[in-house]
N, C-alpha and C. Protein backbone atom coordinates (compact mmCIF):
# COMPACT_ATOMS: atom_id res chain seq x y z
N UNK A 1 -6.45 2.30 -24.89
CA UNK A 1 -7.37 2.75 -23.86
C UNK A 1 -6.67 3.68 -22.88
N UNK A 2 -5.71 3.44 -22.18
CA UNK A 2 -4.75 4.26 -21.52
C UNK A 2 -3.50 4.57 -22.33
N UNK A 3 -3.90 5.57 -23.45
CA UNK A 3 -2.73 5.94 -24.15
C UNK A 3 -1.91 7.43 -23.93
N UNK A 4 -2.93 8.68 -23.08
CA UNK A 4 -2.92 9.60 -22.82
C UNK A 4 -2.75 9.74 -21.45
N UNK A 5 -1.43 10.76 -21.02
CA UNK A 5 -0.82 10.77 -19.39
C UNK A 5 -2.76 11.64 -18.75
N UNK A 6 -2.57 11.36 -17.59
CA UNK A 6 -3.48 12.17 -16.52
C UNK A 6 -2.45 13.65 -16.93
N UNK A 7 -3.91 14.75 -16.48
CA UNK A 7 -3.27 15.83 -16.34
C UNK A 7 -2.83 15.85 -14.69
N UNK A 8 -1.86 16.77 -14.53
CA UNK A 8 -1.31 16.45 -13.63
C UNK A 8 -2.53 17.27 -12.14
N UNK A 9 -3.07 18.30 -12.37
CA UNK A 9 -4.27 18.72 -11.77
C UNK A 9 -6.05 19.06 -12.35
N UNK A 10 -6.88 18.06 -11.64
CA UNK A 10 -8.07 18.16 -12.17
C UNK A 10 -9.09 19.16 -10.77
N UNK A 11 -10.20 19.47 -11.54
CA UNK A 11 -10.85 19.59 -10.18
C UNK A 11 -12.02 18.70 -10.24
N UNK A 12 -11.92 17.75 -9.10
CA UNK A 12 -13.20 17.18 -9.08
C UNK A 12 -14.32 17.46 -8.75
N UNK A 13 -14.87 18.37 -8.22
CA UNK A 13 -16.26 18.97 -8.26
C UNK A 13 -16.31 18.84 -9.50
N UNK A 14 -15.97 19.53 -10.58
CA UNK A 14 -16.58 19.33 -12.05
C UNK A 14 -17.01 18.24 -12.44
N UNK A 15 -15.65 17.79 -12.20
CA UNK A 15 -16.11 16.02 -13.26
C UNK A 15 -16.83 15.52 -12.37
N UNK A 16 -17.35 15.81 -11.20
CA UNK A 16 -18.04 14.94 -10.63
C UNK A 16 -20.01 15.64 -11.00
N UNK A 17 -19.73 17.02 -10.98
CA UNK A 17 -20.93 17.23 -11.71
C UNK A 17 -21.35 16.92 -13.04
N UNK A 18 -20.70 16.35 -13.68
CA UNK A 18 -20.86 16.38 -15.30
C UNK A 18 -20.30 15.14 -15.32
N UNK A 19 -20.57 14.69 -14.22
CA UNK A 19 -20.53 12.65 -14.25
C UNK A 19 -19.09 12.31 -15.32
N UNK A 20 -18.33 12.81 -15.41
CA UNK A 20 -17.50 12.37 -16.09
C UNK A 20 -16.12 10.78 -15.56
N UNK A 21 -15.39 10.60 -16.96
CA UNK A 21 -15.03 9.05 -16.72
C UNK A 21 -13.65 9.77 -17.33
N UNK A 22 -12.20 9.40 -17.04
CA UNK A 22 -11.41 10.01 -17.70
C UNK A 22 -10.47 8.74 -17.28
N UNK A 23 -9.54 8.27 -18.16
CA UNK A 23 -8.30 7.00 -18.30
C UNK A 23 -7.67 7.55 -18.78
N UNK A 24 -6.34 7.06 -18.59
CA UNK A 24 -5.02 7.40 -19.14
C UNK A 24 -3.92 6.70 -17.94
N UNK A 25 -2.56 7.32 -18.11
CA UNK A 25 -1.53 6.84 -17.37
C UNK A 25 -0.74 7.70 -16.39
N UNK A 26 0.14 7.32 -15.44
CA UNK A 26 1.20 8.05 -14.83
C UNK A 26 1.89 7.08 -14.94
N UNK A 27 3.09 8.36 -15.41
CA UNK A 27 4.65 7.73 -15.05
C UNK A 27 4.41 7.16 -13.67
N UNK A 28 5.67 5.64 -13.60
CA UNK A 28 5.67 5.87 -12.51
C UNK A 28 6.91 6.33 -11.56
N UNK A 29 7.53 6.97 -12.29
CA UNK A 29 8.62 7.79 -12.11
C UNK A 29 7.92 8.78 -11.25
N UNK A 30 7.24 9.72 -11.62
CA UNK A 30 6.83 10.80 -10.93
C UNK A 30 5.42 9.92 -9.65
N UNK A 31 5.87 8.95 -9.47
CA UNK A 31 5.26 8.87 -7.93
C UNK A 31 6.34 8.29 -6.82
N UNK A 32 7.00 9.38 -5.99
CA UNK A 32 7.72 9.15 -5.62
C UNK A 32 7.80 8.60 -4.08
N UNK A 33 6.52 8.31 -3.38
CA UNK A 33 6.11 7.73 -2.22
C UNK A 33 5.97 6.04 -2.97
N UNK A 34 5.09 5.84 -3.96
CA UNK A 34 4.59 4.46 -4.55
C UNK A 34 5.87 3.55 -4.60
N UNK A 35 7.32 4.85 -5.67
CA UNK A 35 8.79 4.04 -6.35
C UNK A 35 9.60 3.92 -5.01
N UNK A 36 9.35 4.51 -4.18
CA UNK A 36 10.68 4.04 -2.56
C UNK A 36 10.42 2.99 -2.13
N UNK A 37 9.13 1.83 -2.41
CA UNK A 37 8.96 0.66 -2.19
C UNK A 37 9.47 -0.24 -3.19
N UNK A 38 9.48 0.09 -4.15
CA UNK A 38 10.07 -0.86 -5.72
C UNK A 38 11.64 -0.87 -6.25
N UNK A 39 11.91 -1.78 -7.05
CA UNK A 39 13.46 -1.66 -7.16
C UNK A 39 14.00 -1.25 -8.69
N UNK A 40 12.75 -0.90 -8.93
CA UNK A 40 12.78 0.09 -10.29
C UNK A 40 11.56 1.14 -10.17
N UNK A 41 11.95 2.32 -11.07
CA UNK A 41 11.00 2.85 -11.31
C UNK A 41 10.31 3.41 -12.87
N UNK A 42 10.76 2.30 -13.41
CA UNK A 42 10.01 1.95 -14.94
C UNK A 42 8.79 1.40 -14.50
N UNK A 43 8.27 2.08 -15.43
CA UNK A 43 6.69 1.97 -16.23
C UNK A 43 5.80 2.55 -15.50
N UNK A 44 4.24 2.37 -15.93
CA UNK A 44 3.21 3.13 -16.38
C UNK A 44 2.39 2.61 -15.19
N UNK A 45 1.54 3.58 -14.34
CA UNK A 45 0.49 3.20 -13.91
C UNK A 45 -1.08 3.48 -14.35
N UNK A 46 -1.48 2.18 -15.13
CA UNK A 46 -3.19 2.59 -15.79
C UNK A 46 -4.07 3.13 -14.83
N UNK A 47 -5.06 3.61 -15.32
CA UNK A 47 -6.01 4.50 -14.13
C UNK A 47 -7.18 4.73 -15.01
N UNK A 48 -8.10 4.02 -14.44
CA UNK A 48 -9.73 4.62 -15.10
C UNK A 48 -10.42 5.43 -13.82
N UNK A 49 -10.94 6.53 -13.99
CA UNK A 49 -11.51 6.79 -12.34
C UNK A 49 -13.03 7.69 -13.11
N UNK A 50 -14.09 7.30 -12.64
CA UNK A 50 -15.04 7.68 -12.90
C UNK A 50 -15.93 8.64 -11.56
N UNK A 51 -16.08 9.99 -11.63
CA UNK A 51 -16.24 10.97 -11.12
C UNK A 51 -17.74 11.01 -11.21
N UNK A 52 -18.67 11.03 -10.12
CA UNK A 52 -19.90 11.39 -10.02
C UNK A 52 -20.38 12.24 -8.37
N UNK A 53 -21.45 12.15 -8.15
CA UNK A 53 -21.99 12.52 -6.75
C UNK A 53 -22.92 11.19 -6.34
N UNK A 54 -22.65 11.25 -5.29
CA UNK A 54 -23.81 10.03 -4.69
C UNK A 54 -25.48 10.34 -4.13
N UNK A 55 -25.76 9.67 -3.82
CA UNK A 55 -27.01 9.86 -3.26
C UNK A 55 -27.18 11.05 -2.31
N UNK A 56 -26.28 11.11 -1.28
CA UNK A 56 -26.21 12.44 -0.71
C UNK A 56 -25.57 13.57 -1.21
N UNK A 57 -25.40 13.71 -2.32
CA UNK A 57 -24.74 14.37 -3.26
C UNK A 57 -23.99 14.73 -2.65
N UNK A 58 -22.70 13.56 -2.29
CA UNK A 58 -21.17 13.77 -1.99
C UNK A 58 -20.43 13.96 -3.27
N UNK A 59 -19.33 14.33 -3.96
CA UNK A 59 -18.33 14.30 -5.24
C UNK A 59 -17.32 12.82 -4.53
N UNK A 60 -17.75 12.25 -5.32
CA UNK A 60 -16.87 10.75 -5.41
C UNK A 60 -16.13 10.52 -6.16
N UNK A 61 -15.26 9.18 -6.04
CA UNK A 61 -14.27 9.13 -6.94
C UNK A 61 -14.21 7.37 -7.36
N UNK A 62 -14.32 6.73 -7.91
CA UNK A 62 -14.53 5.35 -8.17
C UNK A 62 -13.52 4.81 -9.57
N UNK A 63 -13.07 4.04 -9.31
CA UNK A 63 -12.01 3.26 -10.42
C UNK A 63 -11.59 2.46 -9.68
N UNK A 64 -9.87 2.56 -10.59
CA UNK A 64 -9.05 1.22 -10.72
C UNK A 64 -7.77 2.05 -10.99
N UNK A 65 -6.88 2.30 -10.67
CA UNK A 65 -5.32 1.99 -10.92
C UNK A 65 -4.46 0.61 -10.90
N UNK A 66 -4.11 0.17 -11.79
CA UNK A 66 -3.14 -0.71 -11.90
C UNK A 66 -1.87 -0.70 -12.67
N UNK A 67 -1.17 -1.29 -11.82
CA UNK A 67 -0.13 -1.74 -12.84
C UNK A 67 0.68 -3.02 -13.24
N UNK A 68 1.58 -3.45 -14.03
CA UNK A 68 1.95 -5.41 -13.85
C UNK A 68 3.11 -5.15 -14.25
N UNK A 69 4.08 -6.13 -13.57
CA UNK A 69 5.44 -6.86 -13.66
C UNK A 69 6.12 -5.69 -12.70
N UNK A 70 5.71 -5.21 -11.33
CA UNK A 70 6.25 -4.19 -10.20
C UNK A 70 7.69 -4.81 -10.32
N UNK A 71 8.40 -4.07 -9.83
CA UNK A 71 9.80 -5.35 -9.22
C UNK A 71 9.73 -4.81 -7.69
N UNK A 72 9.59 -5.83 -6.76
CA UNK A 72 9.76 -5.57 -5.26
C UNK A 72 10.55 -6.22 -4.99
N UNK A 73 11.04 -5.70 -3.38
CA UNK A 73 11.92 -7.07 -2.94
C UNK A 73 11.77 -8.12 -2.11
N UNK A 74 12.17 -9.36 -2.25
CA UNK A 74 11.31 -10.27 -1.84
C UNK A 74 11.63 -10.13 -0.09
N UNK A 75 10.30 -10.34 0.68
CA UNK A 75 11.17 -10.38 2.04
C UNK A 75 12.05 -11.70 2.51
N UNK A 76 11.74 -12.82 1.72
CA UNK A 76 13.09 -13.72 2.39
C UNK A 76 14.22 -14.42 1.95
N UNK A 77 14.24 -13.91 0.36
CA UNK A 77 15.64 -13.66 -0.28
C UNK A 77 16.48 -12.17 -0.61
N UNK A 78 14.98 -11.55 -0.54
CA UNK A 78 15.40 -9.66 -0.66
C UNK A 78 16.01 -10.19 -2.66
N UNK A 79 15.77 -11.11 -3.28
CA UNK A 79 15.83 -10.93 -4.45
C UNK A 79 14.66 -10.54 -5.19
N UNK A 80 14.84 -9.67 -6.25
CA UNK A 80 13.36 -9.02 -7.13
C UNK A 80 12.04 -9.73 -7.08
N UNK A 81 10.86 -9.52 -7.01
CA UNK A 81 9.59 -10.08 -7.35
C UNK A 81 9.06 -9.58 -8.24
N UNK A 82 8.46 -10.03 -9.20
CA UNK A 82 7.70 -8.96 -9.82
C UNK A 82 6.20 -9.62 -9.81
N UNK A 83 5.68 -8.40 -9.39
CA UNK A 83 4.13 -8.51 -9.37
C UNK A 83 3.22 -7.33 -9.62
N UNK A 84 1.77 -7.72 -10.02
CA UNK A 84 0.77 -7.21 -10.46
C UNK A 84 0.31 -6.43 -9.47
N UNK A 85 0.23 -5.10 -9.64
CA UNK A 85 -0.71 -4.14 -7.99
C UNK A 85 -1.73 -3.56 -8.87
N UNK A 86 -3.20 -3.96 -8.13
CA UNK A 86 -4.39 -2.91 -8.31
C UNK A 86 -4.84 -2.31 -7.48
N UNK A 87 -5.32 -1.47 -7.37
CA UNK A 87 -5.96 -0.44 -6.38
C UNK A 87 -7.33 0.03 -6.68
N UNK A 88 -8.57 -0.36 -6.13
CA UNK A 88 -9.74 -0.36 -6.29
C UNK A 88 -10.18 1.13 -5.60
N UNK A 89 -10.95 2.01 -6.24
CA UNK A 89 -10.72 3.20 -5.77
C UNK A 89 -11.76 3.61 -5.55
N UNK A 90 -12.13 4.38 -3.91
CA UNK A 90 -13.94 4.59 -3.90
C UNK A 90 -13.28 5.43 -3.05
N UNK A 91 -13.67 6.81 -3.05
CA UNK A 91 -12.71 7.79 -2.68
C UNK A 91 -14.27 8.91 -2.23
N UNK A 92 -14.81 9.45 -1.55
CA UNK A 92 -15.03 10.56 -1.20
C UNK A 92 -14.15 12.02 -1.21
N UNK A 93 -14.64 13.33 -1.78
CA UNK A 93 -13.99 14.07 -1.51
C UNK A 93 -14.74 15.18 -0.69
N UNK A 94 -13.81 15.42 0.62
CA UNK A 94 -13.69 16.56 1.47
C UNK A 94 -13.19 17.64 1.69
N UNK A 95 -14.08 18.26 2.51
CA UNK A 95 -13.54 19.78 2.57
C UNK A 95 -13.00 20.13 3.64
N UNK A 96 -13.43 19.46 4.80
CA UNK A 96 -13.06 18.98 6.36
C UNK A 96 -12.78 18.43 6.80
N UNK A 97 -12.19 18.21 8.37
CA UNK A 97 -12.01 17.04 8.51
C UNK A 97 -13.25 16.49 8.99
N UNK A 98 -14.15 17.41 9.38
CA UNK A 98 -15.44 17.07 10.35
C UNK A 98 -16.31 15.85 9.12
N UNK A 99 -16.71 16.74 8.17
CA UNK A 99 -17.17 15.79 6.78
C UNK A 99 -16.29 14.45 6.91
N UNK A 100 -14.78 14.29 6.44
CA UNK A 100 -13.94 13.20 7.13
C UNK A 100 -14.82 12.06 7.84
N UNK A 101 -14.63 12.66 9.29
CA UNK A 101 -14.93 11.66 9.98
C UNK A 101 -16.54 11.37 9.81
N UNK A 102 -17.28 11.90 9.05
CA UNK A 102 -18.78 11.77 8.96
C UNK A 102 -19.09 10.86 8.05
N UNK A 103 -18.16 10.66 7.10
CA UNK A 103 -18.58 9.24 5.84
C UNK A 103 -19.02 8.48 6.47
N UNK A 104 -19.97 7.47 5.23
CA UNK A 104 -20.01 6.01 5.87
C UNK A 104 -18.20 5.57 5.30
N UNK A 105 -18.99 4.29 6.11
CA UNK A 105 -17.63 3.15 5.77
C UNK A 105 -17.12 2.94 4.65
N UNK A 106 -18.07 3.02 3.54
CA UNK A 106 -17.59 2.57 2.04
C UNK A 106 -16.66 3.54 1.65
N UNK A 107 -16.62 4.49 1.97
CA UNK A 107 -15.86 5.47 1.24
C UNK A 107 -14.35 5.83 1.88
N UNK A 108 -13.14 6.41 1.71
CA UNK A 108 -12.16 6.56 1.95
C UNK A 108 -12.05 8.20 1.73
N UNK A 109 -11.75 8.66 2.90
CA UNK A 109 -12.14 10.59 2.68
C UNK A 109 -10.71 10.70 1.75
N UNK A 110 -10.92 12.02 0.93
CA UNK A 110 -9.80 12.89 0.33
C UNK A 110 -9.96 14.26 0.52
N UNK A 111 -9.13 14.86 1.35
CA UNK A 111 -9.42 15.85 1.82
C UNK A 111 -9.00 17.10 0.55
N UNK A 112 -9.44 17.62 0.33
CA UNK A 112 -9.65 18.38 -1.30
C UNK A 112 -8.93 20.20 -0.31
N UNK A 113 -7.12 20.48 -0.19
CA UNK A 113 -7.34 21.28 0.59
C UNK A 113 -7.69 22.72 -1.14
N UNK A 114 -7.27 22.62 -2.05
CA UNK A 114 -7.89 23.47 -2.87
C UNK A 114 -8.46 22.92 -4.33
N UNK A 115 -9.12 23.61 -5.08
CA UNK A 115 -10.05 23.40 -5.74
C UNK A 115 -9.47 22.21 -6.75
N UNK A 116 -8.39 22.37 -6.49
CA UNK A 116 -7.79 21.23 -7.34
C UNK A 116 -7.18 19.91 -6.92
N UNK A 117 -7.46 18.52 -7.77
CA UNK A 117 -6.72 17.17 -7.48
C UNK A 117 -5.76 17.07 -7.74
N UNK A 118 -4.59 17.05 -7.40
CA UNK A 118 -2.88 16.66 -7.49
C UNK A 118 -3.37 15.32 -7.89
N UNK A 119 -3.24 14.44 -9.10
CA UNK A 119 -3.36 13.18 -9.51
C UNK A 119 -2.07 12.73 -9.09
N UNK A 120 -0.99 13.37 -9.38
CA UNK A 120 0.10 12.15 -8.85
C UNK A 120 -0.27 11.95 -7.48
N UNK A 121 0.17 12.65 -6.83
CA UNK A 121 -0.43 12.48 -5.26
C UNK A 121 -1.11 11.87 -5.38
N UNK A 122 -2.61 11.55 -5.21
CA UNK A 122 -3.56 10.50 -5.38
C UNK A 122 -3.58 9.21 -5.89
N UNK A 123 -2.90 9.38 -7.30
CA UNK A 123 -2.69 8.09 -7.30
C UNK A 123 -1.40 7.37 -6.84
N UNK A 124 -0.36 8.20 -6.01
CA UNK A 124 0.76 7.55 -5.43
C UNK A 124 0.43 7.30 -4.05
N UNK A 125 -1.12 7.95 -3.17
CA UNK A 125 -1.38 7.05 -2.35
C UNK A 125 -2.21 5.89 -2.32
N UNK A 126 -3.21 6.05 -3.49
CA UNK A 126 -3.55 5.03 -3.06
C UNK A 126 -3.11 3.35 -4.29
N UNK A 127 -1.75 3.85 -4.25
CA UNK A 127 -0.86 2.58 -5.03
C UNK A 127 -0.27 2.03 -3.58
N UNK A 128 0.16 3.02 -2.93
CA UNK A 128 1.30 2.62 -1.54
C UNK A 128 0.05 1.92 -0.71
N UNK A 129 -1.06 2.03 -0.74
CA UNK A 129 -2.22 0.77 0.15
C UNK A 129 -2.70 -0.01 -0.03
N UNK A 130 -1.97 -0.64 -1.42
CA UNK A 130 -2.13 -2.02 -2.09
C UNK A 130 -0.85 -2.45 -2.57
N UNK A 131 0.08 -2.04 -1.49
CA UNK A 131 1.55 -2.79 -1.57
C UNK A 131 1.15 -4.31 -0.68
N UNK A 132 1.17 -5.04 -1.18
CA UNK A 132 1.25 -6.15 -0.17
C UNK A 132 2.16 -6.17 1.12
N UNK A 133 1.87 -6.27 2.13
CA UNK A 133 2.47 -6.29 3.32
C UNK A 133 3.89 -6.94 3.37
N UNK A 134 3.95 -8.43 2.63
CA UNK A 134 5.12 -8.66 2.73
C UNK A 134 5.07 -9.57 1.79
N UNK A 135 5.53 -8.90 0.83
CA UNK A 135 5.61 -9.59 -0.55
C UNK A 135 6.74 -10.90 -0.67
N UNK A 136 6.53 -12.46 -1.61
CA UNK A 136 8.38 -13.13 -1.52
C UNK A 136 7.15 -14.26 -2.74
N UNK A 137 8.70 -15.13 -3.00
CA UNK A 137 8.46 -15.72 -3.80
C UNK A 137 7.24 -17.04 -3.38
N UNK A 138 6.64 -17.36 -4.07
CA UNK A 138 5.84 -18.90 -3.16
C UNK A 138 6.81 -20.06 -2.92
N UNK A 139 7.84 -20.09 -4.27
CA UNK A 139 8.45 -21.32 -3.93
C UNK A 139 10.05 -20.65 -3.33
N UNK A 140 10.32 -19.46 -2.26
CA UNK A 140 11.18 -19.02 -1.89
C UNK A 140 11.92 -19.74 -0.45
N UNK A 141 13.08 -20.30 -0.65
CA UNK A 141 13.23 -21.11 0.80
C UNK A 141 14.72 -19.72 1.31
N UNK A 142 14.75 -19.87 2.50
CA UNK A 142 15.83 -19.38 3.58
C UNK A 142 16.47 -20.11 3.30
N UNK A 143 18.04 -19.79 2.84
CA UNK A 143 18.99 -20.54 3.04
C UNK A 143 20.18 -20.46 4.06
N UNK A 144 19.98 -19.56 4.69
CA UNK A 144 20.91 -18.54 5.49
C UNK A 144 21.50 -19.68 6.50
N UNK A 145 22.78 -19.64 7.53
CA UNK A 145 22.74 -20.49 8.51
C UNK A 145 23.27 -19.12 9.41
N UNK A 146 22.02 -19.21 10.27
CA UNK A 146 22.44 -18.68 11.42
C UNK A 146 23.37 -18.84 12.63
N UNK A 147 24.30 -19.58 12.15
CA UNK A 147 25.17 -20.24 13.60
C UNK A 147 25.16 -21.70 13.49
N UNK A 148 25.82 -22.14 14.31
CA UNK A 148 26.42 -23.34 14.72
C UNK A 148 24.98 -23.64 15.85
N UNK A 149 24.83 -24.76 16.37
CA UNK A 149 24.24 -25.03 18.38
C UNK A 149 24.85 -25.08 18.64
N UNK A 150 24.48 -23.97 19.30
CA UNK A 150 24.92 -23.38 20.73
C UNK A 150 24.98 -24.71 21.95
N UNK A 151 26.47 -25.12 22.24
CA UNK A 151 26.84 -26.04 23.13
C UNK A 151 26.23 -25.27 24.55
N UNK A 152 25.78 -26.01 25.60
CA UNK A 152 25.43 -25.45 26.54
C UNK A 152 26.14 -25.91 28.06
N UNK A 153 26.38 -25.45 28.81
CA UNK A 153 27.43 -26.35 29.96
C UNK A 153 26.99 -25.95 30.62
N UNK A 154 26.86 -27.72 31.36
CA UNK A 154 26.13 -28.06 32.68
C UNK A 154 26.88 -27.30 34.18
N UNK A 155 25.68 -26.05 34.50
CA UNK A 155 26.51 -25.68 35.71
C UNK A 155 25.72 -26.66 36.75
N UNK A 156 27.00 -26.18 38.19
CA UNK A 156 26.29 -27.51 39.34
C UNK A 156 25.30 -26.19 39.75
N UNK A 157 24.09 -27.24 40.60
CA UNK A 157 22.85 -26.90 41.42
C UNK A 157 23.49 -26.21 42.95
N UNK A 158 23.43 -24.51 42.80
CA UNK A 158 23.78 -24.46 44.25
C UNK A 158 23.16 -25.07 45.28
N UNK A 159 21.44 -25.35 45.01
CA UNK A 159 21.01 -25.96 45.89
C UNK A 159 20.95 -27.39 46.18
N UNK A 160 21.81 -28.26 45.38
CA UNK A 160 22.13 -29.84 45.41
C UNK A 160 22.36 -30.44 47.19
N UNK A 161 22.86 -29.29 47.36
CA UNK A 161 23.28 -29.89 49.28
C UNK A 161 22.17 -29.41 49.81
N UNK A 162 20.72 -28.66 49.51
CA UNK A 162 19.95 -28.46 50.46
C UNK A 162 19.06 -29.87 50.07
N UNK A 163 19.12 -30.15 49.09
CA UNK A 163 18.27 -31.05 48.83
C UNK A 163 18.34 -32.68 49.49
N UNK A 164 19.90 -33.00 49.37
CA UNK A 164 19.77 -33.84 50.04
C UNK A 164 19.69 -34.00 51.50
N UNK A 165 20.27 -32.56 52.03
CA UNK A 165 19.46 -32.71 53.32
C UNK A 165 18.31 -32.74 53.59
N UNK A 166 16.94 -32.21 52.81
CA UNK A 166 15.54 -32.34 52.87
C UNK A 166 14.87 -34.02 53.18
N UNK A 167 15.70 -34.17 52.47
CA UNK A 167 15.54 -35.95 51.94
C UNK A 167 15.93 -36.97 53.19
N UNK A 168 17.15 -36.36 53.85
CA UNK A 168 17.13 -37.41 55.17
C UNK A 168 16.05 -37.10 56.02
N UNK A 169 15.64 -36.02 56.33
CA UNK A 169 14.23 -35.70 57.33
C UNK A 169 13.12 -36.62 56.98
């Protein structure tokens, strides 16, 4: 099903007029924002993205990128994780920023600055917004020892002599 790379530039106005559906893969070598989070940059990211217009005859963008066995690093051993990332994709494309800020909510603008889609780009951002925030193992414990306790020494109360004078009054 994803046996054929993405070309590396499409234009989506087309496929979005001619309703088209196109799958295949990216290296994920050549996404080089997605691999500065990972501790390899082997293997393939799948991608189905199905191209139409909506009701307001916007050019949309709708799929799935995924990929499985990522290696990240864990945040509280910083040893490898490997995990599954998908990226659910409902993408508007723009010409402005004014259009931009005019979507509804469902959609995520892509600002289209020429007639053509940079797919790596695209799909190396929206892999980097389904990095989990702070990825680690479930059964991962801290083993670290931060120090010794801290002994603490008793200083005297400068105010010990006002006090007991308060006290004879």
């Amino acid at each position: 099903m994803f046996e054929t790379p993405l070309p590396p530039f499409l234009d989506p106005r087309k496929l979005c007029d001619g309703q088209q559906t196109i799958t295949g893969y990216v290296e994920l070598v050549s996404l080089a924002g997605f691999c500065s989070y990972l501790q390899s940059d082997q293997g393939r990211v799948s991608v189905e993205l199905h191209f139409a217009r909506d009701n307001a005859h916007r050019p949309v963008i709708t799929g799935k990128s995924s990929i499985e066995g990522v290696q990240i690093a864990c945040q509280r051993c910083l040893d490898a994780i490997s995990l599954d990332i998908m990226a659910d994709i409902n993408v508007a494309i723009v010409l402005t920023e004014e259009q931009a800020d005019n979507l509804p909510t469902e959609y995520d603008p892509w600002l289209l600055e020429d007639k053509k889609l940079a797919m790596n780009e695209f799909i190396d951002h929206e892999m980097i917004l389904n990095i989990p925030i702070v990825a680690y193992h479930s059964d991962c414990e801290v083993t670290s020892n931060f120090g010794g306790k801290e002994t603490v020494q008793e200083k005297p109360n400068p105010f010990e002599g006002l006090q007991a004078l308060l006290q004879k009054d």
